[in-house]
Protein backbone atom coordinates (compact mmCIF):
# COMPACT_ATOMS: atom_id res chain seq x y z
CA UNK A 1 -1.88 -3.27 1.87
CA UNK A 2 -5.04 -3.95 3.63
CA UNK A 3 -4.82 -3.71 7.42
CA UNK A 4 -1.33 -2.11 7.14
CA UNK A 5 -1.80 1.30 5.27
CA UNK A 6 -4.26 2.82 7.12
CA UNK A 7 -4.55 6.48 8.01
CA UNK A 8 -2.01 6.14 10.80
CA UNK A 9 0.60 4.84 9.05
CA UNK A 10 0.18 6.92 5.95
CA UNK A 11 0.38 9.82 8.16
CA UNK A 12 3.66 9.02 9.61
CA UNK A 13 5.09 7.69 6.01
CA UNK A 14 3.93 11.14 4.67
CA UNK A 15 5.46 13.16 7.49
CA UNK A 16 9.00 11.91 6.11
CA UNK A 17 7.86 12.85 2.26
CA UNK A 18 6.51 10.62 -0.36
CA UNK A 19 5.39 11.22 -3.38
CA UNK A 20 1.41 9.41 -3.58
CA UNK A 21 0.44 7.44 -0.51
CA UNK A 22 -2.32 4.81 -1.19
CA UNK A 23 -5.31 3.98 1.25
CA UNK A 24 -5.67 0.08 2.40
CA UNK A 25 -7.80 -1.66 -0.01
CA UNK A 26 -11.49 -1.01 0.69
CA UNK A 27 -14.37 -3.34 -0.43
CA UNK A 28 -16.79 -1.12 -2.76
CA UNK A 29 -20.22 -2.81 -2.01
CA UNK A 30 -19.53 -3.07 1.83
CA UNK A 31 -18.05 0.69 2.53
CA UNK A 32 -21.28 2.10 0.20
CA UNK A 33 -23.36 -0.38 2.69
CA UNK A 34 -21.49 0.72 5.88
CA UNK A 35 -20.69 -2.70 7.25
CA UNK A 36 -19.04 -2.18 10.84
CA UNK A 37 -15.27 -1.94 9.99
CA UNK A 38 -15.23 -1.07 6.43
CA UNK A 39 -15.85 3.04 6.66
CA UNK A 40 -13.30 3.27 9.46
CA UNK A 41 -10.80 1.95 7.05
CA UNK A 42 -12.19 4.60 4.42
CA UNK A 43 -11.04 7.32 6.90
CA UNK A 44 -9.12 8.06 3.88
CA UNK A 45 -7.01 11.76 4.42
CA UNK A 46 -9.68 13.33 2.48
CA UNK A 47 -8.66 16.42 0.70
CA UNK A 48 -4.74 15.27 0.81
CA UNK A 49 -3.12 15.96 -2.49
CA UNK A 50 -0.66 12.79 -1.96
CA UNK A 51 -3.01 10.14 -0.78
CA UNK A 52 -5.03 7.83 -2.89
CA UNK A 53 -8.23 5.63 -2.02
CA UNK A 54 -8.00 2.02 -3.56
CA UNK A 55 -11.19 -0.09 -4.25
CA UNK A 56 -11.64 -3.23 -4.78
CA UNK A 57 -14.66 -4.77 -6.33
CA UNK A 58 -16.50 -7.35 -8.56
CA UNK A 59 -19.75 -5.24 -9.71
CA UNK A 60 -19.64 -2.35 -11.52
CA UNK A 61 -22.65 -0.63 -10.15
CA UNK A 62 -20.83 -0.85 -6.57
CA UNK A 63 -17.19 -0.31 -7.81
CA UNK A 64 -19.22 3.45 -9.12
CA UNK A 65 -20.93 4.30 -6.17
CA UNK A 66 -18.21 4.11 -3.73
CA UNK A 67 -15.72 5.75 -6.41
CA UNK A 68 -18.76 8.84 -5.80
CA UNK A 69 -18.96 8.72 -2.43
CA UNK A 70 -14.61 8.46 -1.96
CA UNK A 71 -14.73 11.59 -4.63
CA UNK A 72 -17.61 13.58 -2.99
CA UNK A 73 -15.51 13.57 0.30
CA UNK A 74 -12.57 14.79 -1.39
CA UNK A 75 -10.69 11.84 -2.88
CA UNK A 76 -7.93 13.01 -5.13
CA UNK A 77 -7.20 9.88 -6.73
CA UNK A 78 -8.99 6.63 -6.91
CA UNK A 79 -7.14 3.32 -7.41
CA UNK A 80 -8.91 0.40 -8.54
CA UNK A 81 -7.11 -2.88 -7.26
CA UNK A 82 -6.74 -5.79 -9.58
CA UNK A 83 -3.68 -7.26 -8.28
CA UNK A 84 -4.43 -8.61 -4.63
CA UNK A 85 -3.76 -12.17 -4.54
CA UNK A 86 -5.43 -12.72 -1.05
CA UNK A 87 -8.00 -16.19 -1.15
CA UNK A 88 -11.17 -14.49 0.59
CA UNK A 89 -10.70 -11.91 -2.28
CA UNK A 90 -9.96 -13.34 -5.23
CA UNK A 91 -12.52 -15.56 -4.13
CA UNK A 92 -15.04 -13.42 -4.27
CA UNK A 93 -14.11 -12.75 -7.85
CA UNK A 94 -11.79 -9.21 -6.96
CA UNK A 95 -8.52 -8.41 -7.03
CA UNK A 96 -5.94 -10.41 -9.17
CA UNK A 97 -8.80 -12.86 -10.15
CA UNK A 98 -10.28 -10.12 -12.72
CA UNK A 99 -7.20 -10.70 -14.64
CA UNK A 100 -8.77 -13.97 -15.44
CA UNK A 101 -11.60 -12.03 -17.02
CA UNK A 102 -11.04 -8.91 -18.65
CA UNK A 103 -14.33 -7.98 -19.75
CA UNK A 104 -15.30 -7.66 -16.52
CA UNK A 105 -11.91 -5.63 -15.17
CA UNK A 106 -12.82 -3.33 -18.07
CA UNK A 107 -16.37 -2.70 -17.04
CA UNK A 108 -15.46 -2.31 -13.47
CA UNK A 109 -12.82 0.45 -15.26
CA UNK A 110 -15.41 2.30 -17.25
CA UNK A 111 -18.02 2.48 -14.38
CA UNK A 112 -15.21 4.42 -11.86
CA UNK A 113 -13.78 6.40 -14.78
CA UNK A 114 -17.61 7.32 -15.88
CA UNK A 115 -18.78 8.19 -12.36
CA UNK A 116 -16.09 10.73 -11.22
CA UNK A 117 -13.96 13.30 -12.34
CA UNK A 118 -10.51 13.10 -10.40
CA UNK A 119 -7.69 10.84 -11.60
CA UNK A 120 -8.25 7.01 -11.74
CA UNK A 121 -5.14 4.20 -11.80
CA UNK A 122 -4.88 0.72 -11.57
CA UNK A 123 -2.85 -1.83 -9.34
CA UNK A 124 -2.28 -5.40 -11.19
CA UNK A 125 0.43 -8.20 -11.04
CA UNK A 126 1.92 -9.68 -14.27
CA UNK A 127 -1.67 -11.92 -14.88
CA UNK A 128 -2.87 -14.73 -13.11
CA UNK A 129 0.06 -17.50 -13.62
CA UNK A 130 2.62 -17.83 -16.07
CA UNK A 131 0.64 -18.90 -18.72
CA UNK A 132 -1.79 -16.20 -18.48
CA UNK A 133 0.50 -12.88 -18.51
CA UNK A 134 -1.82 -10.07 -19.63
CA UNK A 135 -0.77 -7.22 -17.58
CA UNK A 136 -0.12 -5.41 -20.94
CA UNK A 137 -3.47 -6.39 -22.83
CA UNK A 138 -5.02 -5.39 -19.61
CA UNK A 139 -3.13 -2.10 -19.17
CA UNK A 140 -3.91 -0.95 -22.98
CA UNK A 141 -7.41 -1.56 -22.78
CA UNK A 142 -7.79 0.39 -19.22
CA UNK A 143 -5.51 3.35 -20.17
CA UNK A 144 -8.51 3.10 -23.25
CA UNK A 145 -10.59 3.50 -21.45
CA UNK A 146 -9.46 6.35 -18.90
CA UNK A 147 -6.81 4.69 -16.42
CA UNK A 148 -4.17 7.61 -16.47
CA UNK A 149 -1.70 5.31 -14.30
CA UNK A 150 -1.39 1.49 -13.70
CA UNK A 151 1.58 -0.09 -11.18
CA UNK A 152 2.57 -3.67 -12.02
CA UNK A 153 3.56 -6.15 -9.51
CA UNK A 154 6.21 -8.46 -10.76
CA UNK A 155 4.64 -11.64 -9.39
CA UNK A 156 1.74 -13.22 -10.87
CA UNK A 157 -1.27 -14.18 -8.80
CA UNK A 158 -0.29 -17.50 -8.17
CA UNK A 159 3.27 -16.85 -6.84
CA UNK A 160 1.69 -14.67 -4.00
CA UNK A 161 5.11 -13.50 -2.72
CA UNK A 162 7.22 -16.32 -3.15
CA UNK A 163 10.76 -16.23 -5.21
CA UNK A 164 11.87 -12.50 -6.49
CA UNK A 165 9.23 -9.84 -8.44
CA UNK A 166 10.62 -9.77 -12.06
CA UNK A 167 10.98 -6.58 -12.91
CA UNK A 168 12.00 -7.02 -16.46
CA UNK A 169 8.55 -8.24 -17.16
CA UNK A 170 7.63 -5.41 -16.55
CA UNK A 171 9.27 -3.95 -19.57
CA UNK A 172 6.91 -5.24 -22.07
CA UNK A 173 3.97 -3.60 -20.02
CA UNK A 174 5.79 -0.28 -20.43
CA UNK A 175 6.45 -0.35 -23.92
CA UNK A 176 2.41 -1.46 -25.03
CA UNK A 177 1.59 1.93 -23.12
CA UNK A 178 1.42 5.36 -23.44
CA UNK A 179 0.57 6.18 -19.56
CA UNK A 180 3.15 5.94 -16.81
CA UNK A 181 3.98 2.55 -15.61
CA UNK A 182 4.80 1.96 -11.71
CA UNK A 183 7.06 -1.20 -10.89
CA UNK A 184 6.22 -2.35 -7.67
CA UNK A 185 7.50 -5.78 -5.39
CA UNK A 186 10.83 -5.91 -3.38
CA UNK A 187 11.79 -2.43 -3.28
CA UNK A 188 13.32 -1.48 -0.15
CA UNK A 189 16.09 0.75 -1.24
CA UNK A 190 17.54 3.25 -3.10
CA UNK A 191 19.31 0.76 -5.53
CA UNK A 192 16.19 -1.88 -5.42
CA UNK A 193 14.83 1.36 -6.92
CA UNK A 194 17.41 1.66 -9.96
CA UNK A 195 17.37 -1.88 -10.42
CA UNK A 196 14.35 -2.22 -11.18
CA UNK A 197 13.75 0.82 -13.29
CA UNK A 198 16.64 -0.12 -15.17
CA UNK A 199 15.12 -3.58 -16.10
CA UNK A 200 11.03 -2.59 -16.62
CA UNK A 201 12.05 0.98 -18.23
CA UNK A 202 9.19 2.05 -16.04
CA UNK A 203 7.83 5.67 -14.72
CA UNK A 204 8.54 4.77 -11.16
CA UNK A 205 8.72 2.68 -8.38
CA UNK A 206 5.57 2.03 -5.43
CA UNK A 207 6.90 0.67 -2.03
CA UNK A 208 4.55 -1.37 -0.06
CA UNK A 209 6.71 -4.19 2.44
CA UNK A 210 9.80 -2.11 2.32
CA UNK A 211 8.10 0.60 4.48
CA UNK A 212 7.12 -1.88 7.25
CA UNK A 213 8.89 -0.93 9.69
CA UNK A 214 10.63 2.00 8.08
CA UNK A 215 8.03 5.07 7.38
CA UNK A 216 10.87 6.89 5.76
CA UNK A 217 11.64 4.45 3.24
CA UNK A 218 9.66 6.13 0.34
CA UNK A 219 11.45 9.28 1.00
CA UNK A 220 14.89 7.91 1.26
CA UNK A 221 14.43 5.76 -2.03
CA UNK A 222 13.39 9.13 -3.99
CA UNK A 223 16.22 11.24 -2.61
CA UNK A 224 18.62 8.30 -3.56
CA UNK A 225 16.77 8.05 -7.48
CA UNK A 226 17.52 12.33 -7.71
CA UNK A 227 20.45 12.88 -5.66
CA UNK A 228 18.75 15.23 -2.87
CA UNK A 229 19.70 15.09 0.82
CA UNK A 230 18.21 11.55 2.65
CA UNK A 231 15.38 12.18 4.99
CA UNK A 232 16.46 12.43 8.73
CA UNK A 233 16.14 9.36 10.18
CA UNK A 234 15.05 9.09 13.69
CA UNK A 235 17.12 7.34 15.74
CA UNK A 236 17.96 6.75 19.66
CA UNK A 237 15.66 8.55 21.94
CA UNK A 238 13.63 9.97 18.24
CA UNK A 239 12.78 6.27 17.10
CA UNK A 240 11.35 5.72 20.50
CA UNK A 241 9.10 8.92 20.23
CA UNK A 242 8.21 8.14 16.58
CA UNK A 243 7.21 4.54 17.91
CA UNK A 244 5.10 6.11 20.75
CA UNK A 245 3.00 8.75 18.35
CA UNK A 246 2.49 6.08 16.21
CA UNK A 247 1.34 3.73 18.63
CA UNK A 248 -0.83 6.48 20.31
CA UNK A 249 -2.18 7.59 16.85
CA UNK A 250 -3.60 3.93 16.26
CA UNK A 251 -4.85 3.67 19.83
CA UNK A 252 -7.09 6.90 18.90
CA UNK A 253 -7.88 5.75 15.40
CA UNK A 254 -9.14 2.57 16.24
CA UNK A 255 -10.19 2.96 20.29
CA UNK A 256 -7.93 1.54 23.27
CA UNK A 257 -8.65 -2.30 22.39
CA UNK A 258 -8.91 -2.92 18.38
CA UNK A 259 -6.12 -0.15 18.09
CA UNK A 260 -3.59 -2.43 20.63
CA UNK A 261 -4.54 -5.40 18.51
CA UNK A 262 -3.85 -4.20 15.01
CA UNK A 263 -0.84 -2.06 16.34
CA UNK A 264 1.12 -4.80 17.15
CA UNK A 265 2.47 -6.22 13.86
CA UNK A 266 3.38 -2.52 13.34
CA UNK A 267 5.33 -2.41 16.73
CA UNK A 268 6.60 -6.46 15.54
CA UNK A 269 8.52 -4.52 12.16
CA UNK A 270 9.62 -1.17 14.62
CA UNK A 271 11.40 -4.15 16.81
CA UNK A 272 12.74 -5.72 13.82
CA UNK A 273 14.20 -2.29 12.99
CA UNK A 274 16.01 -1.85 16.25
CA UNK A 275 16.79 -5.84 16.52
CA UNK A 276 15.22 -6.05 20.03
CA UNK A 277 15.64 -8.94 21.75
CA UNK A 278 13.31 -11.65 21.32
CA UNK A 279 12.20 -12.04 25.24
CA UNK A 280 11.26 -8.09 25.61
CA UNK A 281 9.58 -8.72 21.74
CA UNK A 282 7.29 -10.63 23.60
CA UNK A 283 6.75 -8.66 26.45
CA UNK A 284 5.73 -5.80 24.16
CA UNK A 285 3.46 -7.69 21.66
CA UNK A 286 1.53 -9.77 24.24
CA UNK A 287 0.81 -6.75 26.91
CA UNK A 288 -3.23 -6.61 27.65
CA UNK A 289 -3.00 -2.70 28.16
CA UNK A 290 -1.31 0.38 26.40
CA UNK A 291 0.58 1.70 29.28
CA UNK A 292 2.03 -1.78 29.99
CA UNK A 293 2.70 -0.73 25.84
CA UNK A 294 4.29 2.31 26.55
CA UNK A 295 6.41 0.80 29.56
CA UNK A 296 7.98 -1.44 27.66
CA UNK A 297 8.55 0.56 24.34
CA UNK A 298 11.66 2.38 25.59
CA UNK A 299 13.38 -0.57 26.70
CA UNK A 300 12.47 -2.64 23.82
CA UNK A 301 13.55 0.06 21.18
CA UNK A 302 16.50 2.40 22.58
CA UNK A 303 18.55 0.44 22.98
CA UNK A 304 19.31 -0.73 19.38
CA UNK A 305 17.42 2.36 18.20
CA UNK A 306 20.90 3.36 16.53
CA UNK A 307 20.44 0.45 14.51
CA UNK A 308 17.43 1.71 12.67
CA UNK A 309 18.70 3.26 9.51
């Protein structure tokens, strides 16, 4: 999730236990070309054997070269996105619009698989619209070609995230392949979890919105699916401190003023969490400095901190 899963908040999500975090989408042709913004995002976790870096891309030739560069500084897994439904990126012809032409998705395929040596995936929705569902053609021919692992969306392109993901569409991409299968869209608990492996027949489940606001989410769904003790969840006083690190770990990430920007829809799903009031909601997300931030934080999340889990 691009702007959302970046190294701070993969750091906290994997502090609770989860089985493969994956990196915000990063443009290939701009992070191999350093545009301002793009290799602070690739800040990837290099060298952690539970993160992934996901490119996105249009060209083979770039798609390869930043699949190098991700592996030469210790990628462990590379994820190639085809399933972003985003304008500005399908667009520029990435994302779910290669599911429109899969010549092209599988040349952008071969060139990653052909330039490195660690594991490469695949991310895709159900096709473009309802009349164009070709997650499975599309799956075959990448797991052809290399892909050891592809997660289906249950939306097409064209619902964005409207109505429910259908998970039992998902099925028939299972059964056309031989490689696990993820099912991925509104999973945010232990029984969204069964649910929908019960109706795709799939591998697993990936958790992107249902961890907004709720780190431990991937780690509560998998000791739900195998019957192991729930992660601790912080709460009171703890959900405050989480809150804080988090907060502190952006503000170092990014710098003082970008990291209090892009921290706030983070600290906007932590209030939804503990149901602050709207009136100190505001207080917190329109403060101009991070102590006013940290101020506030305690009285906008304690609380209803107990309300968390």
């Amino acid at each position: 999730m691009a702007g959302i899963t970046d190294l701070p908040f993969r750091r906290l999500v994997s502090r609770f236990g989860a089985g493969l975090v994956v990196s915000e989408m990063v443009a290939s042709q701009e992070m191999v070309q350093a545009k301002p913004g793009v290799r602070e995002r690739a800040e990837l976790g290099f060298g952690e054997t539970r993160s992934a870096v996901q490119l996105a891309g249009r060209d083979p030739y770039w798609i390869a070269e930043a699949a190098r560069m991700v592996e030469a500084n210790g990628a462990r897994i590379i994820d190639i996105n085809m399933g972003c439904p985003a304008k500005k990126v399908v667009g520029g012809l990435s994302g779910s619009a290669l599911m429109r032409d899969l010549d092209l998705a599988l040349r952008l395929v071969e060139a990653v698989v052909a330039a490195v040596s660690v594991p490469v995936t695949l991310k895709t929705r159900l096709g473009w619209d309802h009349d164009c569902l070709n997650a499975a053609e599309l799956g075959s021919r990448a797991a052809d070609a290399g892909v050891q692992m592809l997660t289906v969306h249950g939306r097409t392109r064209c619902q964005f995230y409207r109505g429910r993901a259908d998970w039992a569409a998902i099925a028939p991409v299972v059964d056309a392949l031989d490689i696990p299968v993820l099912a991925n869209g509104d999973i945010c608990n232990g029984a969204d979890a069964r649910a929908a492996l019960a109706a795709s027949g799939a591998a697993g489940v990936m958790v992107g919105r249902g961890a907004q606001g709720r780190p431990w989410a991937l780690a509560e769904i998998a000791a739900d699916l195998h019957g192991q003790p729930a992660p601790e969840i912080p709460q009171g006083r703890d959900f405050v401190d989480m809150v804080e690190d988090h907060h502190k770990d952006m503000l170092r990430f990014y710098g003082p003023s970008l990291g209090l920007r892009v921290a706030r829809k983070h600290l906007g799903w932590f209030m939804d969490t503990a149901n602050t009031p709207a009136p100190l909601r505001r207080e917190v997300l329109t403060a101009t400095a991070p102590a006013q931030v940290h101020v506030l934080l305690p009285l906008a999340l304690d609380a209803h901190a107990e309300m968390a889990a």
